[in-house]
PDB file of N, CA and C in Angstrom:
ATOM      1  N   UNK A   1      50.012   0.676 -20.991  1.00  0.00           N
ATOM      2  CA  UNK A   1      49.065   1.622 -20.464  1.00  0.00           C
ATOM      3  C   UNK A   1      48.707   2.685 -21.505  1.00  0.00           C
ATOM      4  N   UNK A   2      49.949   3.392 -22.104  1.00  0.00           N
ATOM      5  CA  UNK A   2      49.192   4.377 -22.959  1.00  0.00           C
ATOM      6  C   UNK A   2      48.603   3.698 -24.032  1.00  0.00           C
ATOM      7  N   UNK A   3      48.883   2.217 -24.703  1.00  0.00           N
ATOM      8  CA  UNK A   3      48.025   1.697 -25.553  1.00  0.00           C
ATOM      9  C   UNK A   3      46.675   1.664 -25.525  1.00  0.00           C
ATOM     10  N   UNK A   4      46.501   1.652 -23.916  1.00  0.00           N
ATOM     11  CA  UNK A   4      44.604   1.614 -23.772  1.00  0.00           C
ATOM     12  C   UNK A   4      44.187   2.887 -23.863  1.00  0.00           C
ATOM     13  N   UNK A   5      45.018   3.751 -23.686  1.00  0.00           N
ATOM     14  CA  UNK A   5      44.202   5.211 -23.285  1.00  0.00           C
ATOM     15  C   UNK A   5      43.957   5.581 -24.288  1.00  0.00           C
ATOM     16  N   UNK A   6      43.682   5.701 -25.735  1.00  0.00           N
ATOM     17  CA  UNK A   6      42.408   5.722 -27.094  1.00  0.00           C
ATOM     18  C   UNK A   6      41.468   4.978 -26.948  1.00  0.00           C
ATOM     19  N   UNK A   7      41.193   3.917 -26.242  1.00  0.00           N
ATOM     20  CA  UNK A   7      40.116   3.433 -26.383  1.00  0.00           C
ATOM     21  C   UNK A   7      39.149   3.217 -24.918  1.00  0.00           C
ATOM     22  N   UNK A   8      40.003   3.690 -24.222  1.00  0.00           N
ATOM     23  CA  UNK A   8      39.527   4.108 -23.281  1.00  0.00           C
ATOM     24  C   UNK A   8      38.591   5.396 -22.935  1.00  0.00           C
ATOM     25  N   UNK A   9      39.469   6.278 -23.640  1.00  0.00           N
ATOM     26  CA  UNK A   9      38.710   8.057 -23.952  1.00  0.00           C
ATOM     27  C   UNK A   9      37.803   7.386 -24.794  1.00  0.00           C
ATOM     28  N   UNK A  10      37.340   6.720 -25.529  1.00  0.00           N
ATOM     29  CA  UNK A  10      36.521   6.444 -26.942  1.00  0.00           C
ATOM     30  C   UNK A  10      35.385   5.732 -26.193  1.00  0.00           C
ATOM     31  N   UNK A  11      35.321   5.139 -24.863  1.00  0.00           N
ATOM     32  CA  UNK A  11      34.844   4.699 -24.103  1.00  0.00           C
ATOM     33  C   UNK A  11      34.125   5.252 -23.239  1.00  0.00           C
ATOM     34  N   UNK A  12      34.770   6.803 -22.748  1.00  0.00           N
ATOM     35  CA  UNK A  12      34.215   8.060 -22.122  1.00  0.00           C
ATOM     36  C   UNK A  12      33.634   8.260 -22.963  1.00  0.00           C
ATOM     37  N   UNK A  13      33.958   9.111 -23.882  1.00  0.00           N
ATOM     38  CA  UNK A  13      32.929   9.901 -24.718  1.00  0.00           C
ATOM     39  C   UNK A  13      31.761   9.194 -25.496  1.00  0.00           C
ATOM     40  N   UNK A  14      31.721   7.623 -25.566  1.00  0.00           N
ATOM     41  CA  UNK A  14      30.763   7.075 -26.344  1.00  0.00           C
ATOM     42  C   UNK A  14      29.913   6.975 -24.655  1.00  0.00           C
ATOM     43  N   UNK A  15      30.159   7.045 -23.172  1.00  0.00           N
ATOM     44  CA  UNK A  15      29.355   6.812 -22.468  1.00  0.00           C
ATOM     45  C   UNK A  15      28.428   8.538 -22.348  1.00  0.00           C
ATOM     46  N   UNK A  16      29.876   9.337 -22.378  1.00  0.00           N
ATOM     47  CA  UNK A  16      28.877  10.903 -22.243  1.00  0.00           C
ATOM     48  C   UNK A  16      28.086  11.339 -23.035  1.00  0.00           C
ATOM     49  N   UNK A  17      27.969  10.600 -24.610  1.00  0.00           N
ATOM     50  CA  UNK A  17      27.063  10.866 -25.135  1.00  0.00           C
ATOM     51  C   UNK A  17      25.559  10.211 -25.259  1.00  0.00           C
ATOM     52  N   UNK A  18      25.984   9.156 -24.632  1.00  0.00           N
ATOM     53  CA  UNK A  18      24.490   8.178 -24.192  1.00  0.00           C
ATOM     54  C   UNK A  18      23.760   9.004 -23.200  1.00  0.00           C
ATOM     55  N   UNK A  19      24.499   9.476 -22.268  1.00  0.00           N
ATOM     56  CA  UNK A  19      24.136  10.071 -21.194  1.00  0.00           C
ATOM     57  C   UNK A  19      23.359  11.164 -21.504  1.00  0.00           C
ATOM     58  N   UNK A  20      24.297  12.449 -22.120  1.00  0.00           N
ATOM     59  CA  UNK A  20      23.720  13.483 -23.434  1.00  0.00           C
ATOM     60  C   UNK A  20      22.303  12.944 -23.788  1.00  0.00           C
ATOM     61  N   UNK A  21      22.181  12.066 -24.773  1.00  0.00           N
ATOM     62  CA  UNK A  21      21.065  11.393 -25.390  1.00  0.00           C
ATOM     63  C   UNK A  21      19.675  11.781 -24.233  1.00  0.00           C
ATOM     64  N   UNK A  22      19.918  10.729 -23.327  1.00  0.00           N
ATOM     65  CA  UNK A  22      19.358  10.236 -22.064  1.00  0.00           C
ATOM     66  C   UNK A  22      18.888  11.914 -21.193  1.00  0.00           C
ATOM     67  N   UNK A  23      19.620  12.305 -20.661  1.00  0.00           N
ATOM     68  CA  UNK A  23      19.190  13.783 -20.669  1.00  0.00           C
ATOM     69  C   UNK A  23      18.457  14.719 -21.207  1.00  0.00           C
ATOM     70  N   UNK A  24      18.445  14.883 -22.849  1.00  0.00           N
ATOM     71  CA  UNK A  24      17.853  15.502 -23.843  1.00  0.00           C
ATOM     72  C   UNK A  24      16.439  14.920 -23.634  1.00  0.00           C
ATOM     73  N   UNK A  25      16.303  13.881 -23.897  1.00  0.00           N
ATOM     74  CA  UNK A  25      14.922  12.949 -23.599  1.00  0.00           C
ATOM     75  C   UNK A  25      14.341  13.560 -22.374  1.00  0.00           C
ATOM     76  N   UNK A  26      15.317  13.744 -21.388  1.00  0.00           N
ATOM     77  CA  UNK A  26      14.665  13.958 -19.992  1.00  0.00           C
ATOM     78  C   UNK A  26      14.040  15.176 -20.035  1.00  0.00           C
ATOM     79  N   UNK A  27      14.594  16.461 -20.797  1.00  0.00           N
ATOM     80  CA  UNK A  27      14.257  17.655 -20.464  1.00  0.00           C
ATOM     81  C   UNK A  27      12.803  17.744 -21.476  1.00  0.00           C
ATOM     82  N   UNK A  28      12.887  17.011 -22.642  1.00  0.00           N
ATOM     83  CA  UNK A  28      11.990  17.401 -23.545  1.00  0.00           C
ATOM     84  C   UNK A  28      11.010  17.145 -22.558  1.00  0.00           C
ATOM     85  N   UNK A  29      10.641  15.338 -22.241  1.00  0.00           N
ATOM     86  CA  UNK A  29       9.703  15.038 -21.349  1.00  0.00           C
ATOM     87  C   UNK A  29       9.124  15.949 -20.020  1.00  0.00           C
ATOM     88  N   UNK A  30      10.382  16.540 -19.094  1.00  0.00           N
ATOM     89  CA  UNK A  30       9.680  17.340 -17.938  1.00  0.00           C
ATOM     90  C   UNK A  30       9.586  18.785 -18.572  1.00  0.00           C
ATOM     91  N   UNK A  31       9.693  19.443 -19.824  1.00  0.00           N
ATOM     92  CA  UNK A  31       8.955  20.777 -20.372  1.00  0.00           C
ATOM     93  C   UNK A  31       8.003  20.464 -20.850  1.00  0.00           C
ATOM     94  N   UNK A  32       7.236  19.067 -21.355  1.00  0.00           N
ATOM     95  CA  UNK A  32       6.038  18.879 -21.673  1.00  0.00           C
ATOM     96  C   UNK A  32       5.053  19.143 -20.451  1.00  0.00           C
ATOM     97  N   UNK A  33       5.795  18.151 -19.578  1.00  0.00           N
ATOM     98  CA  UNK A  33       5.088  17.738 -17.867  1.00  0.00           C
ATOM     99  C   UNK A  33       5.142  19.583 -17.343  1.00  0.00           C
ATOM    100  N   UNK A  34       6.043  20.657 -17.543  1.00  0.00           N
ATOM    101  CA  UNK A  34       5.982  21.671 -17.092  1.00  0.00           C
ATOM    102  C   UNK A  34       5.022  22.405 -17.811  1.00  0.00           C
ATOM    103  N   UNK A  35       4.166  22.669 -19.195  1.00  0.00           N
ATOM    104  CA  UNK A  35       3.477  23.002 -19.466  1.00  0.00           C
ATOM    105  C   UNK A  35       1.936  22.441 -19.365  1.00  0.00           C
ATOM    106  N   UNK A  36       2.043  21.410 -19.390  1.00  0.00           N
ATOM    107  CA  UNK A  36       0.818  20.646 -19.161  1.00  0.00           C
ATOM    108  C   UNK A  36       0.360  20.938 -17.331  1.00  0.00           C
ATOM    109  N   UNK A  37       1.511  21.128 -16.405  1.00  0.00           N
ATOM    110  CA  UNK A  37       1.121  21.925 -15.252  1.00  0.00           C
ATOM    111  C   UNK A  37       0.702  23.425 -15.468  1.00  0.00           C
ATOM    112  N   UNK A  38       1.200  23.687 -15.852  1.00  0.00           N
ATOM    113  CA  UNK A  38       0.843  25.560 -15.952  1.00  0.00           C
ATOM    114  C   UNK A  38      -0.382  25.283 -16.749  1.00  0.00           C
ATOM    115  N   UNK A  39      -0.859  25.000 -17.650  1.00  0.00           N
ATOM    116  CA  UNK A  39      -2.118  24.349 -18.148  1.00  0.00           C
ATOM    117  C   UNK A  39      -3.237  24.140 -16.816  1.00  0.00           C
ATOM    118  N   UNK A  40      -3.039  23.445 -16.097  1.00  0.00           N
ATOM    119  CA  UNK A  40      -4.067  23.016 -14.920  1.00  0.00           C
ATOM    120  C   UNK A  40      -4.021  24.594 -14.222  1.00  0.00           C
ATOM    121  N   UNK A  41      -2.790  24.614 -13.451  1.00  0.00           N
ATOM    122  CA  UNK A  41      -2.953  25.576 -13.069  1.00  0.00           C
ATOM    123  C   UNK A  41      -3.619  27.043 -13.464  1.00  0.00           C
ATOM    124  N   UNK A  42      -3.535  27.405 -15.078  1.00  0.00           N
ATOM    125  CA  UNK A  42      -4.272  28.517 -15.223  1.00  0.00           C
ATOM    126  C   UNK A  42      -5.970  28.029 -15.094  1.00  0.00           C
ATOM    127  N   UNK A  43      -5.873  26.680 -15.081  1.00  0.00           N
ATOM    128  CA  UNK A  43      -7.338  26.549 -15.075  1.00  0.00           C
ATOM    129  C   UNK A  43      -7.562  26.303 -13.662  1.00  0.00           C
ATOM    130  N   UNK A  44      -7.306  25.943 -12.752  1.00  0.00           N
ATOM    131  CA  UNK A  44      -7.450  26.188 -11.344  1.00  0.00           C
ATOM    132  C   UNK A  44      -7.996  27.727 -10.798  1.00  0.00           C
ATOM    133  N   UNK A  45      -6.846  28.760 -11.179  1.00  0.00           N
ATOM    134  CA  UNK A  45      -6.752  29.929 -11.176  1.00  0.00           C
ATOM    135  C   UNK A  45      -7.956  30.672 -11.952  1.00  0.00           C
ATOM    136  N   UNK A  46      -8.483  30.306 -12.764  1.00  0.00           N
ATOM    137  CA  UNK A  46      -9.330  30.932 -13.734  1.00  0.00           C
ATOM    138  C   UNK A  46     -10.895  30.137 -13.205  1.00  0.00           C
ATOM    139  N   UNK A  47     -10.553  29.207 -12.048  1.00  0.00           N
ATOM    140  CA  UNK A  47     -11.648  28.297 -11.410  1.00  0.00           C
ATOM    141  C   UNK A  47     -12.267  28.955 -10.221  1.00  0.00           C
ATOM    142  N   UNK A  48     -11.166  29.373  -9.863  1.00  0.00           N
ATOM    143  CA  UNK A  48     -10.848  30.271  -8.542  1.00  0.00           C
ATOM    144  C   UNK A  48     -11.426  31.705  -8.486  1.00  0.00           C
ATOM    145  N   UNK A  49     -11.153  32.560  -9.718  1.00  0.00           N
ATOM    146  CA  UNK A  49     -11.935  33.775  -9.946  1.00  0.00           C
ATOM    147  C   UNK A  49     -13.146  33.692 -10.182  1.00  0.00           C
ATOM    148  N   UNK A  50     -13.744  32.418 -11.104  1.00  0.00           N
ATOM    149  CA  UNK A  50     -15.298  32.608 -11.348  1.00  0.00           C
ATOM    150  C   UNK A  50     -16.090  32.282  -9.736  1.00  0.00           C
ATOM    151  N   UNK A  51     -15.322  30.942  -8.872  1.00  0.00           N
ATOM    152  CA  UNK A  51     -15.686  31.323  -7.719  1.00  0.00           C
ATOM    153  C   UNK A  51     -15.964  32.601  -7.040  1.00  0.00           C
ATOM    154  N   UNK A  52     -14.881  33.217  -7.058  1.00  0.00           N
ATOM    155  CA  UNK A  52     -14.635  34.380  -6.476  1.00  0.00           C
ATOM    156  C   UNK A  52     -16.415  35.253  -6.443  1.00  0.00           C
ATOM    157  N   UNK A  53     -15.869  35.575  -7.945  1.00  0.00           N
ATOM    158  CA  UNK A  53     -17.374  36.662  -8.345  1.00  0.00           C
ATOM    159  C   UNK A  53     -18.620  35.454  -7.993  1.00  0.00           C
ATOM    160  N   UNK A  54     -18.717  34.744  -8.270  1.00  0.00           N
ATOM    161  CA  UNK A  54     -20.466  33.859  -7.679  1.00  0.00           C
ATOM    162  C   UNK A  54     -20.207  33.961  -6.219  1.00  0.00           C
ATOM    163  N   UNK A  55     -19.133  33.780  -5.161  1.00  0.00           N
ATOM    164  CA  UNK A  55     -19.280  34.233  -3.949  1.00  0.00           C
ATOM    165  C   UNK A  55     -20.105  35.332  -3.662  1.00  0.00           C
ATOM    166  N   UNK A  56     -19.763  36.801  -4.777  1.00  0.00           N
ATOM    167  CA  UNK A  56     -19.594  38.082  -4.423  1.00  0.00           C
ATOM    168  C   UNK A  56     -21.094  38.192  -5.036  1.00  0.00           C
ATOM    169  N   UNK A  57     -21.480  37.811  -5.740  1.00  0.00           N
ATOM    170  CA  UNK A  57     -22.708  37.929  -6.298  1.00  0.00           C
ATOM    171  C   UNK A  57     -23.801  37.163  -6.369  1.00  0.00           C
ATOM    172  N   UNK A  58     -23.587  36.065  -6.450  1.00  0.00           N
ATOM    173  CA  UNK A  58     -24.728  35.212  -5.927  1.00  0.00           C
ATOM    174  C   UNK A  58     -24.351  34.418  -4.564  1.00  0.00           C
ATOM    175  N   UNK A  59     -24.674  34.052  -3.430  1.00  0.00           N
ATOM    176  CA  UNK A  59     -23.847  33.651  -2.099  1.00  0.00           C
ATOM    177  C   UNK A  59     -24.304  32.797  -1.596  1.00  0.00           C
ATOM    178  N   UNK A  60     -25.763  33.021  -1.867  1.00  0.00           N
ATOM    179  CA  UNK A  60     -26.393  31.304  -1.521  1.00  0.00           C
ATOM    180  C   UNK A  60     -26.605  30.662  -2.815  1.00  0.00           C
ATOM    181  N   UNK A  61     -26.302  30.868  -4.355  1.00  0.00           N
ATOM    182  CA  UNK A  61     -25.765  30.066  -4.892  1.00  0.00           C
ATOM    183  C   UNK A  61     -24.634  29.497  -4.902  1.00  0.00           C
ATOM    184  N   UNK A  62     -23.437  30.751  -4.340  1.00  0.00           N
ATOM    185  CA  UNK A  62     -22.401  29.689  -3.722  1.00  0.00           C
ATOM    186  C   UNK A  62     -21.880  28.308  -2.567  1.00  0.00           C
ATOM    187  N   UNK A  63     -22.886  28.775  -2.016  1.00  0.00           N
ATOM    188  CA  UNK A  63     -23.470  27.996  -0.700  1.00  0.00           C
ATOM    189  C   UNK A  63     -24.284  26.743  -1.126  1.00  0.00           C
ATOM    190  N   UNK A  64     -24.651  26.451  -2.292  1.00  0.00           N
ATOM    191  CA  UNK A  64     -25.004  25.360  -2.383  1.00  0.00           C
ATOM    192  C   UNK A  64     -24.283  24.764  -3.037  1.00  0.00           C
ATOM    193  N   UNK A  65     -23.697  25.291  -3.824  1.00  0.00           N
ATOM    194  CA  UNK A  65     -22.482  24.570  -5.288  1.00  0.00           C
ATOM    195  C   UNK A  65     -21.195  24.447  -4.196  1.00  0.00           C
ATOM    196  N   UNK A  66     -21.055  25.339  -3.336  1.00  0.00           N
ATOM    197  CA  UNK A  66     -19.855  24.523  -2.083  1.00  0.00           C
ATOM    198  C   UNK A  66     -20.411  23.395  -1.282  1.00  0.00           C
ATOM    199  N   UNK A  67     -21.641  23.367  -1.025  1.00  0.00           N
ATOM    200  CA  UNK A  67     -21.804  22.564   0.034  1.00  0.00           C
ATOM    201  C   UNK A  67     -22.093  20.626  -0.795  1.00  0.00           C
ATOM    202  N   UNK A  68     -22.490  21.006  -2.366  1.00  0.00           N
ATOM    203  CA  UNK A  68     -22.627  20.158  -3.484  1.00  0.00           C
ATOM    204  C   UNK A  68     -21.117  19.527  -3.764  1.00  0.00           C
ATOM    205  N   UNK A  69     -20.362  20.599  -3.978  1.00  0.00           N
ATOM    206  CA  UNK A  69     -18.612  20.129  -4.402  1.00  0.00           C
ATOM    207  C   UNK A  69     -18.329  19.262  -3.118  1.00  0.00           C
ATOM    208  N   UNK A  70     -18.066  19.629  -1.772  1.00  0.00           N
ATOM    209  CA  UNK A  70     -18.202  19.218  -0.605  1.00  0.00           C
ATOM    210  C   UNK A  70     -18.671  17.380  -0.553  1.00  0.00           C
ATOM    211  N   UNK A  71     -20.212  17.436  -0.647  1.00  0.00           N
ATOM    212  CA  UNK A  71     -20.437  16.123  -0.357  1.00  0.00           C
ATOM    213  C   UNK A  71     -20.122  15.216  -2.096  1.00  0.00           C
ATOM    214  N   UNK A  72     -19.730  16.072  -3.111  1.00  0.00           N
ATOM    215  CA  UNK A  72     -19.360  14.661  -4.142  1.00  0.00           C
ATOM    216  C   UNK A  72     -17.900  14.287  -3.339  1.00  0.00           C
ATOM    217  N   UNK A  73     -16.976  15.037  -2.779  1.00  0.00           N
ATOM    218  CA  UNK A  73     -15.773  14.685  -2.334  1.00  0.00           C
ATOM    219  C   UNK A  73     -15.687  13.358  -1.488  1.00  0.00           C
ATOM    220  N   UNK A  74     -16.874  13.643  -0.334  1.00  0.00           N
ATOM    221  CA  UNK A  74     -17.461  12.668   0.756  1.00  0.00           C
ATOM    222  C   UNK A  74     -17.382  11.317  -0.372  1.00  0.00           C
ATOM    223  N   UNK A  75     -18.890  11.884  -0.957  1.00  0.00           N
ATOM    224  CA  UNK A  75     -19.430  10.360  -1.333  1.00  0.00           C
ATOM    225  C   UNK A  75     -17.934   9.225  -2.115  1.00  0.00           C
ATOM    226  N   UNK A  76     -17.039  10.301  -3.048  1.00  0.00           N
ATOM    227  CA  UNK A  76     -15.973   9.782  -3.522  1.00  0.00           C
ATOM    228  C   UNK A  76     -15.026   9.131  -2.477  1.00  0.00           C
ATOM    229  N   UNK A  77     -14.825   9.387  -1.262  1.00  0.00           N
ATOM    230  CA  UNK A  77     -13.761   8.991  -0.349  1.00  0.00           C
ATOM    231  C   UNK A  77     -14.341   8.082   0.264  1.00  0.00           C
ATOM    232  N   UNK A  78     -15.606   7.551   0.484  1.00  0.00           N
ATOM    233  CA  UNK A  78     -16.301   6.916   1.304  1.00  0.00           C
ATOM    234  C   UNK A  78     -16.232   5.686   1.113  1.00  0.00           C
ATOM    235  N   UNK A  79     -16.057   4.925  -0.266  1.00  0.00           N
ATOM    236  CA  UNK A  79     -15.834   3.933  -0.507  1.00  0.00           C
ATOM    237  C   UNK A  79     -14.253   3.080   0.373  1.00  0.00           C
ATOM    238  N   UNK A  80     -13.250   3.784   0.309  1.00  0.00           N
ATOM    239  CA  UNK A  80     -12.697   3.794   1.026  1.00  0.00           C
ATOM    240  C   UNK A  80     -12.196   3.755   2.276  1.00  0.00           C
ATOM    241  N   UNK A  81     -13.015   4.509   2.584  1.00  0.00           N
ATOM    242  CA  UNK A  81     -12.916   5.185   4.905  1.00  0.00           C
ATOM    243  C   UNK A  81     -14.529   3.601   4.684  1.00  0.00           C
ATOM    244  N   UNK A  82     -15.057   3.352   4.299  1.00  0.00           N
ATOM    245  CA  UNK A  82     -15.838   2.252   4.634  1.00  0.00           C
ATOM    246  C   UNK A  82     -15.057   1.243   4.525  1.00  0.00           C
ATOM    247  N   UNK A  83     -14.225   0.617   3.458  1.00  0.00           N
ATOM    248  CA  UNK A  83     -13.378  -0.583   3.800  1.00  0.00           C
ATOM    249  C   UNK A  83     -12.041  -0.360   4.423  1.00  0.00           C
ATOM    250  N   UNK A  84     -11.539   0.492   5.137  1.00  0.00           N
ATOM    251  CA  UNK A  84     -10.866   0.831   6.471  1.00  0.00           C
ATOM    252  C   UNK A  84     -11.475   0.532   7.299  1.00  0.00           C
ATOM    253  N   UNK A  85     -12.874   1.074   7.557  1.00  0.00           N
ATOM    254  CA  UNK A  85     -13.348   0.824   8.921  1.00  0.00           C
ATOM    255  C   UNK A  85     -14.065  -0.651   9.223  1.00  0.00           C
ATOM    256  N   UNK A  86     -14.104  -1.112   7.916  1.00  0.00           N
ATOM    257  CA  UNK A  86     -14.726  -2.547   7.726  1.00  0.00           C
ATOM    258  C   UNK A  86     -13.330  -3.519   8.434  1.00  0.00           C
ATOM    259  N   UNK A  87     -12.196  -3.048   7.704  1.00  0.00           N
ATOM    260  CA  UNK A  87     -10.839  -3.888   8.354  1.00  0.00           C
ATOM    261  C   UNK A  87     -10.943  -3.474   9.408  1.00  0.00           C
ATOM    262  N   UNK A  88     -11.176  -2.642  10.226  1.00  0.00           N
ATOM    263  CA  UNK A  88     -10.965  -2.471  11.805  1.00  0.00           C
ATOM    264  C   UNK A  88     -11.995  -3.604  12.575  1.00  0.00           C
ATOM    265  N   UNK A  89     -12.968  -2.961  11.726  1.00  0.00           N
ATOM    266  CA  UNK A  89     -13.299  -4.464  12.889  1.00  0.00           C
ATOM    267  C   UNK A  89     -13.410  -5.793  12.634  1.00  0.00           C
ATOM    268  N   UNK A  90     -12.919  -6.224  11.183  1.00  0.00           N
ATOM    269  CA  UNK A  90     -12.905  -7.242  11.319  1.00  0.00           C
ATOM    270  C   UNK A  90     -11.674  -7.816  11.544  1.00  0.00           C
ATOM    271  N   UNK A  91     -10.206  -6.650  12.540  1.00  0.00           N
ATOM    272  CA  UNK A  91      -9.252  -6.758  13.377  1.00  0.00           C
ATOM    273  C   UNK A  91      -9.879  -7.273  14.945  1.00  0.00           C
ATOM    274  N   UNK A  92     -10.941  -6.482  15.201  1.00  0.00           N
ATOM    275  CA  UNK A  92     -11.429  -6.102  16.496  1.00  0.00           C
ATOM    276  C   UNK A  92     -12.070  -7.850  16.772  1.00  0.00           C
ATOM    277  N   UNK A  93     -12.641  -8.128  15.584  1.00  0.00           N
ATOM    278  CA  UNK A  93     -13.779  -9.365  15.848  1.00  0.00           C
ATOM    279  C   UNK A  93     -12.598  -9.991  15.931  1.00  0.00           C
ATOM    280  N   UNK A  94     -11.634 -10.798  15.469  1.00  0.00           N
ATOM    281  CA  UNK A  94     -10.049 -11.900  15.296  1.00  0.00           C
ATOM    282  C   UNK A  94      -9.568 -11.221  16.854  1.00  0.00           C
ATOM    283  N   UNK A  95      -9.184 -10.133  17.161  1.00  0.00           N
ATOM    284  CA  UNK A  95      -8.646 -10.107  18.550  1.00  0.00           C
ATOM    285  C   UNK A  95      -9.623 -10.684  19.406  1.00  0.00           C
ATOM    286  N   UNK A  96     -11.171 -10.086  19.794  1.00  0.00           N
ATOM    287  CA  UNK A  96     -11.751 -10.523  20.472  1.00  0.00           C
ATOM    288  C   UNK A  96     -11.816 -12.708  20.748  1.00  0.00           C
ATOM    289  N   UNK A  97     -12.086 -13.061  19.284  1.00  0.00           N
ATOM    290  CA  UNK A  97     -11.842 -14.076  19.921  1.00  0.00           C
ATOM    291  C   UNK A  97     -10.472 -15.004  19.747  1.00  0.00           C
ATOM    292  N   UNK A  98      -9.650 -14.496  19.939  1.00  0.00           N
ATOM    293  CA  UNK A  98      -8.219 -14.796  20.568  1.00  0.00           C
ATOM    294  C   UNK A  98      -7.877 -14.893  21.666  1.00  0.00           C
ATOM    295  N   UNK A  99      -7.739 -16.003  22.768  1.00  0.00           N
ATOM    296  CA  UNK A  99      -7.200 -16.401  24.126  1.00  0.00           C
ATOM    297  C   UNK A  99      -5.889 -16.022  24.569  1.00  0.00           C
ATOM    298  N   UNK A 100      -5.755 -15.417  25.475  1.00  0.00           N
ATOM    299  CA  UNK A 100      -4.212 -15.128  25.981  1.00  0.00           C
ATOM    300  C   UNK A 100      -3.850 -16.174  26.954  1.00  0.00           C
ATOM    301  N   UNK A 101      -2.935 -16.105  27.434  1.00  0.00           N
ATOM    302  CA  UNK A 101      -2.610 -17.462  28.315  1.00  0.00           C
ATOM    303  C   UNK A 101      -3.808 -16.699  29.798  1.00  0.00           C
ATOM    304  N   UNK A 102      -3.960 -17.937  30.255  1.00  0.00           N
ATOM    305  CA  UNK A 102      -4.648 -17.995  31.751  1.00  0.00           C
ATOM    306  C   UNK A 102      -5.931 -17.608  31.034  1.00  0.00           C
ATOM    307  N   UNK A 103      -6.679 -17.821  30.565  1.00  0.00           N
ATOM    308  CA  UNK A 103      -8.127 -17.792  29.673  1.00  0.00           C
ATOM    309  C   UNK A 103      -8.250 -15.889  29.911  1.00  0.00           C
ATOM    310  N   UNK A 104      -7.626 -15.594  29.832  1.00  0.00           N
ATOM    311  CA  UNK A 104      -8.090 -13.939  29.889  1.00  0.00           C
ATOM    312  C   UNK A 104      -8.310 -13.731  27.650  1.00  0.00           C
ATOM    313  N   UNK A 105      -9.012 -12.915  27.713  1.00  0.00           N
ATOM    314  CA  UNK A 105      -9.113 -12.283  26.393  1.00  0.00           C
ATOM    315  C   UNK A 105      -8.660 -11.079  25.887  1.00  0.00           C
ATOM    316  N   UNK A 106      -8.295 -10.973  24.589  1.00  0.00           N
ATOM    317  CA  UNK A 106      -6.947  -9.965  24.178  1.00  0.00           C
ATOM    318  C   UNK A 106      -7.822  -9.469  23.574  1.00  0.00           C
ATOM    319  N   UNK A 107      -7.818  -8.104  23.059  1.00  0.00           N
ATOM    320  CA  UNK A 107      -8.240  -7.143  22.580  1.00  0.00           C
ATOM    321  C   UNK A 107      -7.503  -6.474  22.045  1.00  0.00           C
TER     322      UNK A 107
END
């Protein structure tokens, strides 16, 4: 038993330093990912104030550049909520003609 225990510890410490390694990597990577957020975010924030003042100063130019931001969102999601609603019914059409026992129809 104590014969193994050098190469055993040599075994720990060659795993805690992989680990070490593996870690170091990790932090560099999520302080990149943490600045590259604060990045968006000051630009969100700095998106948010020029809103602000065109609210305060021009209002039906804001009113159109909201109601503009608004429907590109639509038109972007729509592709989508259209082939959802396309699978619904072409659920609805397969139930409809599906027979239940005693000729009744399932829905």
């Amino acid at each position: 038993m104590r014969a193994e225990l050098p190469a055993l510890a040599e075994r720990i410490d060659t795993q805690r330093v992989q680990t070490l390694r593996f870690l170091r990597g990790e932090v560099v990577e999520l302080r990149a990912r943490v600045e590259e957020l604060r990045s968006v975010a000051a630009g969100l924030r700095t998106e948010q104030r020029l809103r602000r003042t065109i609210a305060d100063q021009a209002p039906d130019q804001y009113t159109r550049e909201d109601a503009a931001r608004d429907a590109a969102v639509r038109d972007r999601h729509r592709p989508a909520a259209d082939r959802h609603r396309d699978g619904l019914r072409s659920d609805r059409a397969t139930a409809s003609t599906m027979s239940a026992p005693h000729g009744r129809r399932l829905y």
